[in-house]
C-alpha atoms as a PDB file:
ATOM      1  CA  UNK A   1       1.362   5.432  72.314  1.00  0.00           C
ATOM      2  CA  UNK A   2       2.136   7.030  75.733  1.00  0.00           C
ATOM      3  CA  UNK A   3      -0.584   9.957  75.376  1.00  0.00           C
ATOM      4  CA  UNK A   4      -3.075   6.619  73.757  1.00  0.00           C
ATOM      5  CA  UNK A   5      -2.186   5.017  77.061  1.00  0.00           C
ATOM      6  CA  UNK A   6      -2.718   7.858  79.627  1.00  0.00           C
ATOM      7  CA  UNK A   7      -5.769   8.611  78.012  1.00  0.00           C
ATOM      8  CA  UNK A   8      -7.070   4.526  78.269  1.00  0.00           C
ATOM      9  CA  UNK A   9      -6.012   4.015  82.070  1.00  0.00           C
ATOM     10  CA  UNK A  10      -7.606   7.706  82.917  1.00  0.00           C
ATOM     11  CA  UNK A  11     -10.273   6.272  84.939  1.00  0.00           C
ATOM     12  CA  UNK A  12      -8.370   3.030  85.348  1.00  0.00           C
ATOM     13  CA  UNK A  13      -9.495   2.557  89.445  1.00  0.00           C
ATOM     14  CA  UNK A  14     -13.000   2.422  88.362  1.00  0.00           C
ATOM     15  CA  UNK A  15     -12.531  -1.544  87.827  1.00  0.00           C
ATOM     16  CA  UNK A  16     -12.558  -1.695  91.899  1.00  0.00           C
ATOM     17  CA  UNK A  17      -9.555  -0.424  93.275  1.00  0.00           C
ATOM     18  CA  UNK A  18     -12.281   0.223  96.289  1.00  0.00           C
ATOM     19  CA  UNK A  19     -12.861  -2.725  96.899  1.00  0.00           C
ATOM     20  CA  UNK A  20      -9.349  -4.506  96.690  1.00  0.00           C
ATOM     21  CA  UNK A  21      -5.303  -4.195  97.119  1.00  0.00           C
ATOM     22  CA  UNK A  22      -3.905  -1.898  94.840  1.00  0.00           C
ATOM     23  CA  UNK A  23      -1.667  -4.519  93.544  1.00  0.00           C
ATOM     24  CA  UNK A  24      -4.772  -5.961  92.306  1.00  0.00           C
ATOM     25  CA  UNK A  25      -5.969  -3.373  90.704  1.00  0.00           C
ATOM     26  CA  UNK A  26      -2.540  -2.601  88.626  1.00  0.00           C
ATOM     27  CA  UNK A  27      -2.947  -5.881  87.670  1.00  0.00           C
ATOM     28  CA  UNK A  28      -5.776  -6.188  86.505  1.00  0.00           C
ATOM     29  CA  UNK A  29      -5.726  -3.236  84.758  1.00  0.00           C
ATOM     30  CA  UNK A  30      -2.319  -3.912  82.803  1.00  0.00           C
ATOM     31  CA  UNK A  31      -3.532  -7.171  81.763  1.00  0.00           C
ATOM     32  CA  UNK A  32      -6.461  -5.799  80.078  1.00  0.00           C
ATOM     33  CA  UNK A  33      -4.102  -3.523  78.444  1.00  0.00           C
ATOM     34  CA  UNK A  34      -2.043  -6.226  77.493  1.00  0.00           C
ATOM     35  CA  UNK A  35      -4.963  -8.149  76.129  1.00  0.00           C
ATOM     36  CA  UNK A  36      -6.412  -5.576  74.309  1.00  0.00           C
ATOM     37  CA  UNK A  37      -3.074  -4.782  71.984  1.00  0.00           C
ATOM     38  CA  UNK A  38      -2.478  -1.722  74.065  1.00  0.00           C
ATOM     39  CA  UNK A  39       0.983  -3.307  74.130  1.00  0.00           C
ATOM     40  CA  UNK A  40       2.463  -5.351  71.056  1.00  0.00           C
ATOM     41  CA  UNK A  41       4.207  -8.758  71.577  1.00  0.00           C
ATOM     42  CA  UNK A  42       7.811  -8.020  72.365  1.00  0.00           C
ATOM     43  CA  UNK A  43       7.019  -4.836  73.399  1.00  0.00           C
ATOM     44  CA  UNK A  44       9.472  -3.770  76.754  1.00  0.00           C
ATOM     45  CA  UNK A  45       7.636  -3.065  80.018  1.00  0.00           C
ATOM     46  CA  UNK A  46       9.680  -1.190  82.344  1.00  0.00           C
ATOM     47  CA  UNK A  47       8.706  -0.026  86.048  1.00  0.00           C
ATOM     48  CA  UNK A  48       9.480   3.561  85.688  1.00  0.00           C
ATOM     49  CA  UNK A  49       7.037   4.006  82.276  1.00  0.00           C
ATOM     50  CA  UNK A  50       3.930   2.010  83.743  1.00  0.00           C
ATOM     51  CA  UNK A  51       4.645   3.758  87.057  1.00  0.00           C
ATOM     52  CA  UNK A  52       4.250   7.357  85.477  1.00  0.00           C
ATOM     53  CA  UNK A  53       0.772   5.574  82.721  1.00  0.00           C
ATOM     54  CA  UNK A  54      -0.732   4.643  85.868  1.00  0.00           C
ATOM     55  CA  UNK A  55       0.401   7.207  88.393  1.00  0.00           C
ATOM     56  CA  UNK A  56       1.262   4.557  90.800  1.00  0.00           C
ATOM     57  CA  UNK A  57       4.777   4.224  93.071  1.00  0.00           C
ATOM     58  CA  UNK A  58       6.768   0.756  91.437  1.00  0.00           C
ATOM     59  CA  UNK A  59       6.129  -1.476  93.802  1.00  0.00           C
ATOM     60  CA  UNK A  60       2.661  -2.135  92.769  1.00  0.00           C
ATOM     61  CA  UNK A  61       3.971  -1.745  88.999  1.00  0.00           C
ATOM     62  CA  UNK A  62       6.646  -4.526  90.115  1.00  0.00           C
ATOM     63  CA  UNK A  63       4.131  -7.232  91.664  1.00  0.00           C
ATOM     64  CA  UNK A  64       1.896  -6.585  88.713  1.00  0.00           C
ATOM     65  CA  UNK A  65       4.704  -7.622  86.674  1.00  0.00           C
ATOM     66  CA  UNK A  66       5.437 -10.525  88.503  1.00  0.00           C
ATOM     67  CA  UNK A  67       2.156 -11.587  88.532  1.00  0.00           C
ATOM     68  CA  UNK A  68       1.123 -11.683  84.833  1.00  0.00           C
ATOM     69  CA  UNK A  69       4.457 -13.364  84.440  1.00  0.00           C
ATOM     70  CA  UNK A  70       3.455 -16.641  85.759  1.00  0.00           C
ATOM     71  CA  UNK A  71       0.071 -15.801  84.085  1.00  0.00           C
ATOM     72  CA  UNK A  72       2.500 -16.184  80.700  1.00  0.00           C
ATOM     73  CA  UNK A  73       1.388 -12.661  79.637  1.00  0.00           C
ATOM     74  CA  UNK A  74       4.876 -11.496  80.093  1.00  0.00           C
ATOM     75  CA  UNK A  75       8.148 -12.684  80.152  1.00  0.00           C
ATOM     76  CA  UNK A  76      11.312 -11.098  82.063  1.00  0.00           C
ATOM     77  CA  UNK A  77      15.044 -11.079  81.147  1.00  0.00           C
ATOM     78  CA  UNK A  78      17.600 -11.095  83.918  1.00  0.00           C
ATOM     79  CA  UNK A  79      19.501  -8.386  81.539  1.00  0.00           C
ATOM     80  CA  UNK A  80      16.320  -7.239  79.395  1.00  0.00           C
ATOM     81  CA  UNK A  81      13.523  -6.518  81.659  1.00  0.00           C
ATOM     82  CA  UNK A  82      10.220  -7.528  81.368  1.00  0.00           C
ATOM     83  CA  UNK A  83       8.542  -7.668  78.237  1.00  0.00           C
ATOM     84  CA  UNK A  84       4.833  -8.403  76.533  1.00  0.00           C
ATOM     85  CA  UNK A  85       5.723 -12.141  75.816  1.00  0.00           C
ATOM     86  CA  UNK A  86       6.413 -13.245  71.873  1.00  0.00           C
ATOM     87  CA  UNK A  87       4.703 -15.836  70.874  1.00  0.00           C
ATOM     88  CA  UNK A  88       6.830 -18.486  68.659  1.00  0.00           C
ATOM     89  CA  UNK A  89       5.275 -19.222  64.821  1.00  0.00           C
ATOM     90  CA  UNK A  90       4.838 -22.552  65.511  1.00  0.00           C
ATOM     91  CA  UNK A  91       2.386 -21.829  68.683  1.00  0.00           C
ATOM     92  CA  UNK A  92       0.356 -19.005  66.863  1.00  0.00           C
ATOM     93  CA  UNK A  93       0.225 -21.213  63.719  1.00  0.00           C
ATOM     94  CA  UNK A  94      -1.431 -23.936  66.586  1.00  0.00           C
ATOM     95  CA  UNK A  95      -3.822 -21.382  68.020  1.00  0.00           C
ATOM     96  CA  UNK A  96      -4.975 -20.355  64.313  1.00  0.00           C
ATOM     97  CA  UNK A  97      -5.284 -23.640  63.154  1.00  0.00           C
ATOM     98  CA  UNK A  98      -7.517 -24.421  65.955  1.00  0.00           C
ATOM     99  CA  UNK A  99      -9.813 -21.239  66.153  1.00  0.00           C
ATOM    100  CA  UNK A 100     -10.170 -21.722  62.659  1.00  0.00           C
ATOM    101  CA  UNK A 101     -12.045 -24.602  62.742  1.00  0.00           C
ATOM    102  CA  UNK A 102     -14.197 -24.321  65.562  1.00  0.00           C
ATOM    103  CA  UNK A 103     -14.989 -21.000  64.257  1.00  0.00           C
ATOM    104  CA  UNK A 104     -15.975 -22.502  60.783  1.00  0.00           C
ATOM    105  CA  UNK A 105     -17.887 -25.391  63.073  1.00  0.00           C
ATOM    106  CA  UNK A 106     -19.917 -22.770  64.856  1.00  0.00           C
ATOM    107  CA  UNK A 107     -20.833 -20.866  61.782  1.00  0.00           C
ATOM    108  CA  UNK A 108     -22.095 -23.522  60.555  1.00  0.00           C
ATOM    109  CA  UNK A 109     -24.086 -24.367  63.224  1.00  0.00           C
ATOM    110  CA  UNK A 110     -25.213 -20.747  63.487  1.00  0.00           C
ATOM    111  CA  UNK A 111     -26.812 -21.205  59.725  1.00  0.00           C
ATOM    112  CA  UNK A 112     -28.654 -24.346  60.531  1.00  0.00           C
ATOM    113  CA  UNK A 113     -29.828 -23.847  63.829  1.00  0.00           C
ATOM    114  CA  UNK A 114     -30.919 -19.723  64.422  1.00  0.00           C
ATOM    115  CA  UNK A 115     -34.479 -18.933  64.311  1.00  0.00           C
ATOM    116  CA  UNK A 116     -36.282 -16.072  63.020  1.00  0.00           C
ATOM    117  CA  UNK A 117     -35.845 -13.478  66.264  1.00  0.00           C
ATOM    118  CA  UNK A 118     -32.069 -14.466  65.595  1.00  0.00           C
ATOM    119  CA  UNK A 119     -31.768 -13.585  62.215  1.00  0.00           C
ATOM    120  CA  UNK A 120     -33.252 -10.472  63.094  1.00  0.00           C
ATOM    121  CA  UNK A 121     -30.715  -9.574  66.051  1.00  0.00           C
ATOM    122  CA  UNK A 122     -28.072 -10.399  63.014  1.00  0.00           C
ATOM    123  CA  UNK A 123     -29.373  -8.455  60.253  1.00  0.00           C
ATOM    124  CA  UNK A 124     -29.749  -5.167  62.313  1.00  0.00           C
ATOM    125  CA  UNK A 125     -26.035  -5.764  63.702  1.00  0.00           C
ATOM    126  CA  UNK A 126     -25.400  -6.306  59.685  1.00  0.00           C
ATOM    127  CA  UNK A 127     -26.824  -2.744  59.198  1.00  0.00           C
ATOM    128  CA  UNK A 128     -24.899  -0.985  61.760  1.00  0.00           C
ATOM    129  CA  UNK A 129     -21.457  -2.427  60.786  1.00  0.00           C
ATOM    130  CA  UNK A 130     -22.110  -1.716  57.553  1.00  0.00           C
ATOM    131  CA  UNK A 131     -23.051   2.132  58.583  1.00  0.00           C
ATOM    132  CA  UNK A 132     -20.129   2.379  60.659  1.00  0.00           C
ATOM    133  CA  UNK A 133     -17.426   1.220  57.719  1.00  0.00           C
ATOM    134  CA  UNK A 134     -19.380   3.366  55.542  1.00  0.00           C
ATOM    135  CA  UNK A 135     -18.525   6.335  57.876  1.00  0.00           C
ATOM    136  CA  UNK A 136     -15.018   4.695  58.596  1.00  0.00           C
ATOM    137  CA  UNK A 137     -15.840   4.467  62.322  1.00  0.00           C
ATOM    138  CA  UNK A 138     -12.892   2.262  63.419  1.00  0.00           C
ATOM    139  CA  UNK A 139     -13.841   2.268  67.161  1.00  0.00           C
ATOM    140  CA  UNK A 140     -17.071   1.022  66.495  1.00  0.00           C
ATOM    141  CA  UNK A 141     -16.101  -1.400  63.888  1.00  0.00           C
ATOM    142  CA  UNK A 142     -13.719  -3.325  66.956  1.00  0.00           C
ATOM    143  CA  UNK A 143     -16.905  -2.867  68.937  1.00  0.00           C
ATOM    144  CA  UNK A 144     -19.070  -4.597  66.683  1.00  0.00           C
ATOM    145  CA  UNK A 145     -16.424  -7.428  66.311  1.00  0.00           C
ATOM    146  CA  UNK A 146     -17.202  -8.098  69.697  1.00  0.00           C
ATOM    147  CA  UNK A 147     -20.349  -8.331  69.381  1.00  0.00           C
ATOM    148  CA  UNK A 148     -20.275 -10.226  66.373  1.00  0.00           C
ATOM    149  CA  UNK A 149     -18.769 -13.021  67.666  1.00  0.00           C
ATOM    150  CA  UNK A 150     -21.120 -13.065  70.688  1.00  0.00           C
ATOM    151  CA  UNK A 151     -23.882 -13.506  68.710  1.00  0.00           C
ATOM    152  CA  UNK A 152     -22.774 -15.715  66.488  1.00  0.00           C
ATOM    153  CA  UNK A 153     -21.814 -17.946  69.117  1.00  0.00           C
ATOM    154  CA  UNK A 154     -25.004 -17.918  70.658  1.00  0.00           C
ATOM    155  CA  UNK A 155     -26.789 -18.549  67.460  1.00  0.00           C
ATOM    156  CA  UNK A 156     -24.505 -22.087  67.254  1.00  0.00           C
ATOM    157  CA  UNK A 157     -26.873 -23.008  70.120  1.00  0.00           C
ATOM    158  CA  UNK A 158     -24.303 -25.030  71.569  1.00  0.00           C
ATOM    159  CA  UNK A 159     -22.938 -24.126  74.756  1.00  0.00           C
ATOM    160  CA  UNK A 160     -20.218 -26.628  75.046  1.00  0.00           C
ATOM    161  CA  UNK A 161     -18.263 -25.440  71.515  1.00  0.00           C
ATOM    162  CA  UNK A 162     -19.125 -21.336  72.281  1.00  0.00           C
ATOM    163  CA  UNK A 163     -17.619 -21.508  75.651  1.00  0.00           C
ATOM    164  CA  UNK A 164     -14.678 -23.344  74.420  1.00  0.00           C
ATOM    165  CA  UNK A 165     -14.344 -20.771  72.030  1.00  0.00           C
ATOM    166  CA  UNK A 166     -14.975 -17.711  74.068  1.00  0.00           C
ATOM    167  CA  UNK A 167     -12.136 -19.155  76.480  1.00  0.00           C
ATOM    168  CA  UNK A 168      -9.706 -19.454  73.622  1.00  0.00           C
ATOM    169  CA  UNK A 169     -10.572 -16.397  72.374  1.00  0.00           C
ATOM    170  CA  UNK A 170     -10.085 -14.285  75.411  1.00  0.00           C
ATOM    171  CA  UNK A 171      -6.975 -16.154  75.804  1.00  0.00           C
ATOM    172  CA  UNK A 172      -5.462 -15.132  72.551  1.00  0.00           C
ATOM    173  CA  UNK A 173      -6.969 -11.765  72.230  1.00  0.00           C
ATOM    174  CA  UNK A 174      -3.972  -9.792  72.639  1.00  0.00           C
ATOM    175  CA  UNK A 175      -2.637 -12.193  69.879  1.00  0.00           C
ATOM    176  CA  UNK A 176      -5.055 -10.623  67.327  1.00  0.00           C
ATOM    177  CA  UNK A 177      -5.310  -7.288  68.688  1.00  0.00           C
ATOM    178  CA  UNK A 178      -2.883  -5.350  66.678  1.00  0.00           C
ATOM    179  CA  UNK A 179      -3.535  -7.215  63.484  1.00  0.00           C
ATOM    180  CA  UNK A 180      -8.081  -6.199  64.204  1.00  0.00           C
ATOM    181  CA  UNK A 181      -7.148  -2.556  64.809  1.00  0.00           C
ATOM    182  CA  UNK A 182      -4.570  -2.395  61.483  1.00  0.00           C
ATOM    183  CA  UNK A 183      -7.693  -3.974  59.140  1.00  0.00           C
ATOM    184  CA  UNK A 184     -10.845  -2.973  61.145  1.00  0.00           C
ATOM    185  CA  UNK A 185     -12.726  -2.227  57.916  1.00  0.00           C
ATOM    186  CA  UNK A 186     -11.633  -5.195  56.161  1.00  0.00           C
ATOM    187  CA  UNK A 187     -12.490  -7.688  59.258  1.00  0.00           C
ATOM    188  CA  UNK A 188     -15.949  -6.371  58.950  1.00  0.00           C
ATOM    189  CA  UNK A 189     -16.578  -6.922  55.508  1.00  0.00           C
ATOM    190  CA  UNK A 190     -15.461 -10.284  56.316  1.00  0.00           C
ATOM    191  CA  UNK A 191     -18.233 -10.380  58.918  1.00  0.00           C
ATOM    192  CA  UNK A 192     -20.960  -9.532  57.318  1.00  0.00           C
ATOM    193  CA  UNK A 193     -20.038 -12.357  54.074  1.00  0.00           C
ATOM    194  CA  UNK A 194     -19.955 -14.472  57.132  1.00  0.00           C
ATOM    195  CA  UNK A 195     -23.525 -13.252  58.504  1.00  0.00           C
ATOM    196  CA  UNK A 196     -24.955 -13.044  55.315  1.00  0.00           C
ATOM    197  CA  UNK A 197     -24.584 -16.730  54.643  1.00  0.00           C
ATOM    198  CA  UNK A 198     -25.744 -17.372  58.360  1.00  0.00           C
ATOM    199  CA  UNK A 199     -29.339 -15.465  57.915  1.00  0.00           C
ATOM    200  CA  UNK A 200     -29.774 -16.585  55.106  1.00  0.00           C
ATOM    201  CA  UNK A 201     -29.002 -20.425  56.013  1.00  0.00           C
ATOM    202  CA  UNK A 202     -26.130 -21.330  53.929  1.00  0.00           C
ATOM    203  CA  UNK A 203     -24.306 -23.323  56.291  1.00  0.00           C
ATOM    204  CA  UNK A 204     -21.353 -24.636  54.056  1.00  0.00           C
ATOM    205  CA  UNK A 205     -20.871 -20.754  53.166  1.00  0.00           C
ATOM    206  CA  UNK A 206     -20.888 -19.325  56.173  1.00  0.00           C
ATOM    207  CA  UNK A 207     -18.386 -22.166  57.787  1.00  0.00           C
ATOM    208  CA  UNK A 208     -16.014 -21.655  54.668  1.00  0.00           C
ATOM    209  CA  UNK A 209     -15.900 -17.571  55.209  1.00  0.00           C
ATOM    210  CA  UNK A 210     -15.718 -18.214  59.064  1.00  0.00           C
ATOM    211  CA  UNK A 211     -12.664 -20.458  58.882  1.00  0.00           C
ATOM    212  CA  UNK A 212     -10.943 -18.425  56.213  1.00  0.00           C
ATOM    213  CA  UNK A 213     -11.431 -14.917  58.043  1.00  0.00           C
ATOM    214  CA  UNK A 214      -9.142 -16.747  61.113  1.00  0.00           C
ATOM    215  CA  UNK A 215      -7.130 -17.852  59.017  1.00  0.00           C
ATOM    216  CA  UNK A 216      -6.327 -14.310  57.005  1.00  0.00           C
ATOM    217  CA  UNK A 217      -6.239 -12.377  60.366  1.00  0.00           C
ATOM    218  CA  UNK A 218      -3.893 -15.316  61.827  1.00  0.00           C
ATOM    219  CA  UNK A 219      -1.152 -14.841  58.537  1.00  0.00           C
ATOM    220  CA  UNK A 220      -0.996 -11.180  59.560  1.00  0.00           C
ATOM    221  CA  UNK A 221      -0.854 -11.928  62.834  1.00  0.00           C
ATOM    222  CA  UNK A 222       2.398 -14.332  62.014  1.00  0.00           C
ATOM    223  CA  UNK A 223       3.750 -11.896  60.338  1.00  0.00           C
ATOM    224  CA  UNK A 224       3.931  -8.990  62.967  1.00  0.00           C
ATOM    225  CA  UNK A 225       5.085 -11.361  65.329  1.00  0.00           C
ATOM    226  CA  UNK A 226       7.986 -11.998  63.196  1.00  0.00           C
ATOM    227  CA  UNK A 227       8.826  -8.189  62.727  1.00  0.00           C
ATOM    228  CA  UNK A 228       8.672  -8.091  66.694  1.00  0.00           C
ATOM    229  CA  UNK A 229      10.837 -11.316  66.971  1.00  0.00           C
ATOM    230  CA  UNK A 230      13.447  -9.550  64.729  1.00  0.00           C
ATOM    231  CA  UNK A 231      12.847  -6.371  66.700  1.00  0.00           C
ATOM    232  CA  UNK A 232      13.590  -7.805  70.440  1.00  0.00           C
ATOM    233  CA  UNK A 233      16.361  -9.637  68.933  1.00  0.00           C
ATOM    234  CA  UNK A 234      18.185  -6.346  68.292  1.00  0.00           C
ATOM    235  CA  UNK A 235      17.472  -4.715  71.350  1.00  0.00           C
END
């Protein structure tokens, strides 16, 4: 993880450490590690580690940690330290139930509503995931998810319900993280069910797939965050 790490916040500054307070850019840079699954729910964050990942005294490390705190990214312990905040069952159970159904919502939209040019833009991102499992490219399989859902949203063609669901998802994407990067292939296969029925119109189908993709990623999801529940309770 350490050497994963070093080699991720390499060129960390880049994101504008020119242009403001280093504090900042620790910040902003931890959080995106955070969001991204670089570091697992209940995972500890201590000043000396992060100092040495990002080369950095720990005072910055420290007001970083302080600030993504009240953010509700982390969480600290008087005793403990600080740590990647756990999320309890009964709030990720919330958060799935929820992105489940807007998802399903906006696929069906998507299969009603795209036009031709659309469809197009979907089937060629259909051929490149499906070239990239085929070579077992995980990388670009979690790029493509991105991307996927981008699309898709747009296709809805309503801006109201795809910026609702952008914001939840960036909210919650260090939720899912772990759980994409552990089933990369499978998540795409679920994708492309889930464009297929959108290009070619199936509404119902492609709603149905949507909704139950969440809702599979969201029971592994539960399930690592009981393993790191158990885990930070024996620490």
């Amino acid at each position: 993880m350490k050497a994963e790490l070093h080699d991720w916040t390499e060129n960390w500054s880049n994101i504008g450490a020119a242009h403001q307070s280093l504090h900042h850019a620790v910040t902003q840079s931890l959080r995106e590690a955070i969001l991204k699954g670089k570091f697992q729910p209940g995972e500890r964050l201590t000043e000396v580690n992060l100092a040495e990942i990002f080369k950095v005294s720990r005072n910055p490390i420290r007001e970083a940690l302080r600030a993504l705190q009240v953010e509700g990214l982390i969480e600290v312990n008087p005793r403990k330290g600080a740590r990647v905040r756990l999320v309890s069952d009964a709030e990720a159970q919330e958060v799935i139930e929820l992105r489940a159904e807007l998802e399903g919502i906006n696929a069906r939209n998507a299969a009603k509503r795209c036009d031709e040019a659309t469809r197009d833009v979907l089937r060629r991102l259909l051929s490149e995931g499906n070239e990239a499992e085929g070579r077992n490219a995980t990388q670009r399989l979690l790029q493509l998810n991105d991307r996927f859902h981008a699309l898709l949203a747009d296709a809805g063609q309503n801006r109201y319900l795809a910026d609702y669901v952008k914001m939840l998802r960036e909210r919650t994407l260090w939720l899912f993280a772990s759980a994409q990067v552990g089933r990369a292939a499978e998540s795409w296969r679920e994708h492309a069910a889930i464009l297929q029925a959108v290009v070619t119109g199936d509404a119902e189908l492609a709603a149905l797939l949507a909704s139950r993709h969440v809702r599979k990623v969201g029971e592994q999801v539960r399930t690592g965050l009981g393993s790191a529940a158990l885990s930070a309770d024996d620490e």
